[in-house]
Protein backbone atom coordinates (compact mmCIF):
# COMPACT_ATOMS: atom_id res chain seq x y z
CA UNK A 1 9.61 -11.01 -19.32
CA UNK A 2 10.74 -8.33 -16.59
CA UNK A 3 7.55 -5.85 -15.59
CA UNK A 4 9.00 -2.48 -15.53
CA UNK A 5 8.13 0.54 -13.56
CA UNK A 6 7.96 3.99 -15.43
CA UNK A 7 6.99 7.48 -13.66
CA UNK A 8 3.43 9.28 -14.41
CA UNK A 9 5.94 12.16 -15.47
CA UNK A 10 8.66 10.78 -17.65
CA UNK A 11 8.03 7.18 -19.50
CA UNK A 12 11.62 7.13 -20.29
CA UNK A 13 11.84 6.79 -16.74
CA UNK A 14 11.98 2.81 -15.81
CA UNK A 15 13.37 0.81 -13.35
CA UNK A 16 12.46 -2.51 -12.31
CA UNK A 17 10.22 -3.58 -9.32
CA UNK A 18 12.76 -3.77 -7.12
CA UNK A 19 14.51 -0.73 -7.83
CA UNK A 20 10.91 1.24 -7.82
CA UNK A 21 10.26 -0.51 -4.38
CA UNK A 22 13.38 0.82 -3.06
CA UNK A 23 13.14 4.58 -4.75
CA UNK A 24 9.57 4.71 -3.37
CA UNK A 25 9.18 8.38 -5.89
CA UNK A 26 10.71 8.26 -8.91
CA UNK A 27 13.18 11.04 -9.13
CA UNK A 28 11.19 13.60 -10.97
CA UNK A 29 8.53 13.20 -8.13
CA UNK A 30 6.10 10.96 -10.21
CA UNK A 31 4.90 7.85 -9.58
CA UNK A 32 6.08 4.96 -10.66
CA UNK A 33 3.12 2.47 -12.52
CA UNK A 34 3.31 -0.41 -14.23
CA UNK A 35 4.70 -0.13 -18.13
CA UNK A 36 2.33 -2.89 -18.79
CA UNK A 37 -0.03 -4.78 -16.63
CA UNK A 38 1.12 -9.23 -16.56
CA UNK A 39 -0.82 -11.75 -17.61
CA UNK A 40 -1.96 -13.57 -15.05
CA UNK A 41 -4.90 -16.46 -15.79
CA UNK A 42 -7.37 -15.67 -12.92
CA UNK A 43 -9.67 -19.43 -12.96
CA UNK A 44 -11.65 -18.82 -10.17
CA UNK A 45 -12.53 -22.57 -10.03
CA UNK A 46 -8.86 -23.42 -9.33
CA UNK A 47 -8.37 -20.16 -6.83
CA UNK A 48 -11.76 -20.68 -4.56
CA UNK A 49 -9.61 -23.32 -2.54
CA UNK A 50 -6.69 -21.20 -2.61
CA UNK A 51 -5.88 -19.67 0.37
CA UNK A 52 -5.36 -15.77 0.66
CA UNK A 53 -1.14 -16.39 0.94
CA UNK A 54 -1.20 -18.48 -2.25
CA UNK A 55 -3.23 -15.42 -3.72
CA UNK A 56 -0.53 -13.01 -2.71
CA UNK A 57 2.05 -15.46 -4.42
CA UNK A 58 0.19 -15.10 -7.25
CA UNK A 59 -0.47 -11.25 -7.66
CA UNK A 60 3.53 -10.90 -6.21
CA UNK A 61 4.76 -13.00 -8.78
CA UNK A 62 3.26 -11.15 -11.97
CA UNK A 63 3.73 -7.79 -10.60
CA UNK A 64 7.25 -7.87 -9.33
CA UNK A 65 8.76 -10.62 -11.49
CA UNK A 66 12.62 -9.29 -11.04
CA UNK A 67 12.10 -11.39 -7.52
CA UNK A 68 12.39 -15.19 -7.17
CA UNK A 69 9.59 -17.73 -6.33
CA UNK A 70 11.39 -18.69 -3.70
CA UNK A 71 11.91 -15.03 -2.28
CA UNK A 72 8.43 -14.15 -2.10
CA UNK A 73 7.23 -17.41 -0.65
CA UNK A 74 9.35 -16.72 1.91
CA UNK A 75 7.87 -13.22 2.41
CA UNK A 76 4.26 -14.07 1.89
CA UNK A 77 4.94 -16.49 5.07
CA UNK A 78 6.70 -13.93 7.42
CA UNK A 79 4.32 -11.59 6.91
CA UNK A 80 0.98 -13.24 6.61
CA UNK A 81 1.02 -15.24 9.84
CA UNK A 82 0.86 -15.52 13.22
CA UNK A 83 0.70 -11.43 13.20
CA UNK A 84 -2.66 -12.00 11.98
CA UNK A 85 -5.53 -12.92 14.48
CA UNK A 86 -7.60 -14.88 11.22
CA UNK A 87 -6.39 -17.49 9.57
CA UNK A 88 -8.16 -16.59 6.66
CA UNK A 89 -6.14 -12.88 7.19
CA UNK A 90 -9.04 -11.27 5.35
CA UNK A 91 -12.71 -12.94 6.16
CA UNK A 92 -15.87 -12.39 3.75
CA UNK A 93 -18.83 -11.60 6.20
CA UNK A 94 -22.42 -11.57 4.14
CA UNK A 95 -24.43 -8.49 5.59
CA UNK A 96 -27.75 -8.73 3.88
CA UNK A 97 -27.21 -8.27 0.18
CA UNK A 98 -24.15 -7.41 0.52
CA UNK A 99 -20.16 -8.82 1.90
CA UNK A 100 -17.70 -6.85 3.72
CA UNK A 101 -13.93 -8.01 3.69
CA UNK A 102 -12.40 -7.65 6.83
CA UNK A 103 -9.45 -6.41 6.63
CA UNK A 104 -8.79 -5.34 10.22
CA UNK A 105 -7.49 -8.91 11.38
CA UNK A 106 -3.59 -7.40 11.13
CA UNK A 107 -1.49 -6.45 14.38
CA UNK A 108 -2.56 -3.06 14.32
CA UNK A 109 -6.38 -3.51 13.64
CA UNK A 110 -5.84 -1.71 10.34
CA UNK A 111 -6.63 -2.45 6.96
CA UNK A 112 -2.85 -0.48 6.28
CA UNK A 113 -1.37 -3.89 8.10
CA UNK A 114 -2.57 -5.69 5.13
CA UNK A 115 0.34 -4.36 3.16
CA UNK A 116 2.78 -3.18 5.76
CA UNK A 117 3.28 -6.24 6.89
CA UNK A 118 4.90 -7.21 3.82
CA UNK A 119 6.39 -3.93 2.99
CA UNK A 120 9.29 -3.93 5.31
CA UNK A 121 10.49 -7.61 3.46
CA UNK A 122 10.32 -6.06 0.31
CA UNK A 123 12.63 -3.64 1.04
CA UNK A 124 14.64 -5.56 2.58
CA UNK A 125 15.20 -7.73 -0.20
CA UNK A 126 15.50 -5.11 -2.80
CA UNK A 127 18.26 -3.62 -0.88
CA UNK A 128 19.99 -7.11 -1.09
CA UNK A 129 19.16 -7.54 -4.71
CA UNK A 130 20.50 -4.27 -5.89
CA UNK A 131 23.49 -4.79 -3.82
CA UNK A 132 22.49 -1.53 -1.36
CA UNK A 133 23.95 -1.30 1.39
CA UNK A 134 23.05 2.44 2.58
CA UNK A 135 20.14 2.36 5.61
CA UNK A 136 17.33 3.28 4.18
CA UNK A 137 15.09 5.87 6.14
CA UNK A 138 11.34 5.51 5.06
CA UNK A 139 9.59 8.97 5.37
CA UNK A 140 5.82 8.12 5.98
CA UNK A 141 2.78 10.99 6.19
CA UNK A 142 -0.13 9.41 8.38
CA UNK A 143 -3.49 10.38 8.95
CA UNK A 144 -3.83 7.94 11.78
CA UNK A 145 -3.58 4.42 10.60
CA UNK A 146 -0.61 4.28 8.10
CA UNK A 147 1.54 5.64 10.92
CA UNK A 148 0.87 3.26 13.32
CA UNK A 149 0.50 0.44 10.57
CA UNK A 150 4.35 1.45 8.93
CA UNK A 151 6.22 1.85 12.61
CA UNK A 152 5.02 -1.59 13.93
CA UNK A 153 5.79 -3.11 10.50
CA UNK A 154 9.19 -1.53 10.46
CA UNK A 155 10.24 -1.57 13.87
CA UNK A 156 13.73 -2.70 14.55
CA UNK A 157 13.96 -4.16 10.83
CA UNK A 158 17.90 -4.27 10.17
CA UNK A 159 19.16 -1.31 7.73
CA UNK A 160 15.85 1.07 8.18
CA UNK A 161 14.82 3.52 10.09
CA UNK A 162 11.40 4.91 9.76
CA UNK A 163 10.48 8.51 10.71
CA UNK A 164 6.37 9.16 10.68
CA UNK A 165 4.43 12.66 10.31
CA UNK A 166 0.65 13.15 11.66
CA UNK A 167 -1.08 16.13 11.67
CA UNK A 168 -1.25 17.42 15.34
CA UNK A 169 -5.04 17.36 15.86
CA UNK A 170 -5.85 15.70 13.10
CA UNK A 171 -6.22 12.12 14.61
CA UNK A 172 -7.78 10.43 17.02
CA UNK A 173 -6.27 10.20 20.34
CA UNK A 174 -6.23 6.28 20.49
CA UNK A 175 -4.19 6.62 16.85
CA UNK A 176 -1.73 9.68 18.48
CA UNK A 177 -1.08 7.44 21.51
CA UNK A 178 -0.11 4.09 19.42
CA UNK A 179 2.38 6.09 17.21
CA UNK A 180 3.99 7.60 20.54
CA UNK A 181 4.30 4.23 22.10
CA UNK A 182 5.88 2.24 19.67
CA UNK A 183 8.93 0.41 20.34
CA UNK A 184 11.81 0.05 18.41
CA UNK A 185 15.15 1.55 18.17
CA UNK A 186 14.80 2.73 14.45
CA UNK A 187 11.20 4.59 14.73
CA UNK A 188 10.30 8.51 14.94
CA UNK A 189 7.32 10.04 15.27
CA UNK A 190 6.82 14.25 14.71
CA UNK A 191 3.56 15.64 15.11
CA UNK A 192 3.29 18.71 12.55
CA UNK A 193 1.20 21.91 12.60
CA UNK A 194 -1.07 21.10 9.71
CA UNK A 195 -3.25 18.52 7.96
CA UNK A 196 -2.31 15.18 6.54
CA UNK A 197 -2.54 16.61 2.87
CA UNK A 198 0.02 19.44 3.93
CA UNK A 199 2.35 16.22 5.75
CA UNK A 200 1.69 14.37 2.50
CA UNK A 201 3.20 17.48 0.44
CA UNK A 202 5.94 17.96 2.99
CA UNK A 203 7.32 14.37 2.66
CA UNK A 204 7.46 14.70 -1.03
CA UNK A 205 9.15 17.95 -1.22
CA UNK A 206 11.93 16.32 1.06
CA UNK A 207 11.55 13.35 -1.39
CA UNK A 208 12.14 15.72 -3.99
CA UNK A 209 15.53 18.25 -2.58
CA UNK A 210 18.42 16.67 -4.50
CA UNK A 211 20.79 18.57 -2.08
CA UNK A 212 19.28 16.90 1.14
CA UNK A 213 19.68 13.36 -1.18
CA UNK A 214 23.16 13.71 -1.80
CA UNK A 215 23.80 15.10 1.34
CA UNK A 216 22.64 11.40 2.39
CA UNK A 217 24.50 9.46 0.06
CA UNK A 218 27.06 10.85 1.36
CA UNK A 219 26.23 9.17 5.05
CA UNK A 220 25.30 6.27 3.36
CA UNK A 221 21.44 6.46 3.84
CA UNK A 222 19.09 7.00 1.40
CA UNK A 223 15.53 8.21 1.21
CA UNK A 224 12.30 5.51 0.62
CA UNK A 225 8.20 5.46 1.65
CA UNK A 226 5.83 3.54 3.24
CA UNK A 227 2.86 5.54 1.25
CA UNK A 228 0.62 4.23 -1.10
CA UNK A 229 2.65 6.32 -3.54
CA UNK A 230 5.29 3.29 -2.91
CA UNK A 231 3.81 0.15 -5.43
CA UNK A 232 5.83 -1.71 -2.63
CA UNK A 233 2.77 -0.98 -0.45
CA UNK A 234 0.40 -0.67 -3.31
CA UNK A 235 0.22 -4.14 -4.85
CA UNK A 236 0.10 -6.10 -2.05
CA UNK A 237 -3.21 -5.00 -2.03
CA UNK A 238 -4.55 -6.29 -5.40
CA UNK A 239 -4.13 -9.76 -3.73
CA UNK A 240 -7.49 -9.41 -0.86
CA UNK A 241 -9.71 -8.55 -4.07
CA UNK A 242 -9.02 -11.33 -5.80
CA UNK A 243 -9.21 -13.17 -2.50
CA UNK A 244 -12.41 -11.72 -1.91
CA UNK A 245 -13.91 -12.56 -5.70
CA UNK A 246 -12.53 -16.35 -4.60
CA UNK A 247 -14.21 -16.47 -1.52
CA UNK A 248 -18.21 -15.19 -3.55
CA UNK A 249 -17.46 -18.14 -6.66
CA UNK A 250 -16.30 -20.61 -3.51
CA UNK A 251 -19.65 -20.45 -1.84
CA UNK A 252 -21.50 -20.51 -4.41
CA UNK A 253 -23.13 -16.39 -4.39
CA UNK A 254 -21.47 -15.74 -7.81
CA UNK A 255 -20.22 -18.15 -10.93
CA UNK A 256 -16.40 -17.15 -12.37
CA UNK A 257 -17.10 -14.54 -14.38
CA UNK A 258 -20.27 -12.43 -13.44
CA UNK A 259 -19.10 -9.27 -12.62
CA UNK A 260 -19.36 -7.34 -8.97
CA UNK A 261 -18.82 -4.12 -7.76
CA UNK A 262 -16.75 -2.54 -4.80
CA UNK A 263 -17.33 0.13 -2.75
CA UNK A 264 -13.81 1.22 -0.95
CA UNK A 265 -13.56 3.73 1.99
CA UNK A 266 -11.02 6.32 0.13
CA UNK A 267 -8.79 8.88 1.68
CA UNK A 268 -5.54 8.71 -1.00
CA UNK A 269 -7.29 6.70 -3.48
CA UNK A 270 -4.37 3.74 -2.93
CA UNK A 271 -7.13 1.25 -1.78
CA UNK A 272 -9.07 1.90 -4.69
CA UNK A 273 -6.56 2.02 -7.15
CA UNK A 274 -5.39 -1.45 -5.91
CA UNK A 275 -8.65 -2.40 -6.80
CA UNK A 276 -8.34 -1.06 -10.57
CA UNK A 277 -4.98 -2.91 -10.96
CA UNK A 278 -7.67 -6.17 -10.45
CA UNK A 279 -9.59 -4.98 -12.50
CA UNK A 280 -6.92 -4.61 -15.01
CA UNK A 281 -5.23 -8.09 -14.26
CA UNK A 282 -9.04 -9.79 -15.68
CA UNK A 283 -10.58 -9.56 -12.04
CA UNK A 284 -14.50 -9.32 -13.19
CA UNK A 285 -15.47 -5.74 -12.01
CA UNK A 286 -18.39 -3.73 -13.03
CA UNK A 287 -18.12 -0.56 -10.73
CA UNK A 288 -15.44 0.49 -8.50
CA UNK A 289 -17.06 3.03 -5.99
CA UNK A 290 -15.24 5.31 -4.70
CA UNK A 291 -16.42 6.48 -0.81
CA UNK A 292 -15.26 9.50 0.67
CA UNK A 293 -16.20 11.26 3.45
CA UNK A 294 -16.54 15.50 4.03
CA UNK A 295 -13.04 15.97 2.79
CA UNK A 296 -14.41 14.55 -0.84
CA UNK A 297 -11.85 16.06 -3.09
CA UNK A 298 -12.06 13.05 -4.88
CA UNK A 299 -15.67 12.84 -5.51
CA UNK A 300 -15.32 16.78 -6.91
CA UNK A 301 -12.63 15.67 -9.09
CA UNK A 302 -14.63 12.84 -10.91
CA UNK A 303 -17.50 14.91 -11.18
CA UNK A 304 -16.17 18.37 -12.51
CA UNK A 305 -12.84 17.55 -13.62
CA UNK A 306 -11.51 20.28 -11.19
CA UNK A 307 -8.94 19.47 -8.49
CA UNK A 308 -8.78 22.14 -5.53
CA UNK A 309 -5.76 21.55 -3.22
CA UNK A 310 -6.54 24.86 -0.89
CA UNK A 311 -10.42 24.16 -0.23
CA UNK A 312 -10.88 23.55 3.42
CA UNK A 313 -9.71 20.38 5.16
CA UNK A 314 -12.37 18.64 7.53
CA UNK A 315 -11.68 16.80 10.75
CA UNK A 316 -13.90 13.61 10.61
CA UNK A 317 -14.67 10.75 12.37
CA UNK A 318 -14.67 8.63 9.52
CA UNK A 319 -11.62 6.67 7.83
């Protein structure tokens, strides 16, 4: 049974992993989700001793099913590897009474890297597999780590190019400096007069101008995204929750089954909503909480119901 894709504005609207990974937005400028979530049997007393790239396999294989076993095997590998400085990729760490998952072990000391890395193979793939042979040009918004995260993972892959927008100001200087040094032939960086949520908007609009897109087809190159709104990036990252839950029943702090919470550092709510795709796959969770920092449009939104896209943006130290 094939898992299809359908966007959050038009169910009619399906394609299949592949094709979804490829479009990045679906063409009415939804998102594309899961029809219905795969089965997957989650026995934590077989999966403690797995290791975190047999974990991917596993979340890979139900979610994006139109690939072969073999094909994301060979993915998992190239892009869970030497690239990471842990060869556990994503370490549990007990602090007290609680465990952080480190997810900073990738090449660009971001958690972004976690998914990135795997991102550009994807594509790659499901260019081959839908017989595309355009160059695909990933647009990517950035507030400082997805930039950095999507150019390195990118960089110099055959039949891409990747251009990346930050908001001038609006990262750190450490973060502006790694974007503007990356090498490779096939990556762009523009700074923008704005904030991330305005670069965010901006990429979609372009997403979204069906005279620019046929004005590419026409040069054979067509539009994709490294953003969380891409479920290319966003289910790699199912895969270090379940890792993590592995990890607790492994050493013993929980038995399979007793539920946990976790709290995720939230900016576009990807992370988090990775972690309710676990949730929805049978991973044991009683509370996802969502952190945010000043900028907590999210927080408002949960609370009152009201969404306000033109309240004042915050420059914060914070993720």
């Amino acid at each position: 049974m094939v898992t299809f894709y359908q966007s959050t504005r038009d169910k009619s609207n399906k394609k299949t992993a592949s094709q979804a990974i490829l479009q990045g937005l679906a063409e009415d400028g939804g998102l594309f989700v899961p029809v219905d979530f795969p089965k997957v049997d989650l026995d934590f007393e077989k999966l403690k001793n797995a290791s975190y790239q047999e974990i991917a396999e596993l979340v890979l294989k139900a979610f994006f099913d139109d690939f072969s076993a073999d094909e994301i095997k060979s993915m998992v590998t190239k892009a869970y590897g030497e690239k990471f400085d842990s060869p556990e990729i994503a370490p549990l760490k007990r602090l007290g009474n609680h465990y952080i998952l480190e997810l900073f072990h990738g090449e660009t000391i971001a958690f972004k890297d976690m998914a990135l890395s795997i991102l550009p193979h994807l594509m790659t793939q499901a260019a081959k597999k839908n017989g595309v042979t355009n160059e695909i040009v990933i647009l990517t918004a950035t507030s400082g780590d997805t930039g950095k995260a999507a150019m390195a993972g990118f960089a110099d892959v055959p039949q891409t190019k990747i251009i990346v927008f930050y908001p001038k100001g609006g990262v750190s200087h450490i973060q502006e400096q790694q974007m503007l040094t990356q090498k490779g032939a096939n990556v762009h960086v523009v700074g923008i007069d704005g904030n991330f949520d305005q670069a965010q908007t901006a990429v979609k609009e372009i997403f979204n101008n069906k005279v620019l897109h046929d004005q590419l087809l026409k040069n054979n190159k067509q539009f994709s995204s490294a953003n969380s709104m891409n479920i290319g990036r966003l289910i790699p990252q199912v895969a270090y929750y379940i890792y993590a839950y592995a990890q607790l029943v492994k050493t013993g702090q929980i038995t399979d089954g007793e539920k946990i919470n976790f709290s995720v550092p939230t900016g576009n709510f990807g992370n988090i909503l990775a972690a309710y795709y676990a949730k929805k796959l049978g991973l044991p969770v009683h509370q996802l909480i969502c952190a945010s920092n000043k900028n907590n449009v999210l927080t408002d939104f949960f609370k009152t119901g009201l969404y306000d896209k033109n309240r004042e943006f915050y420059v914060t130290s914070s993720p």
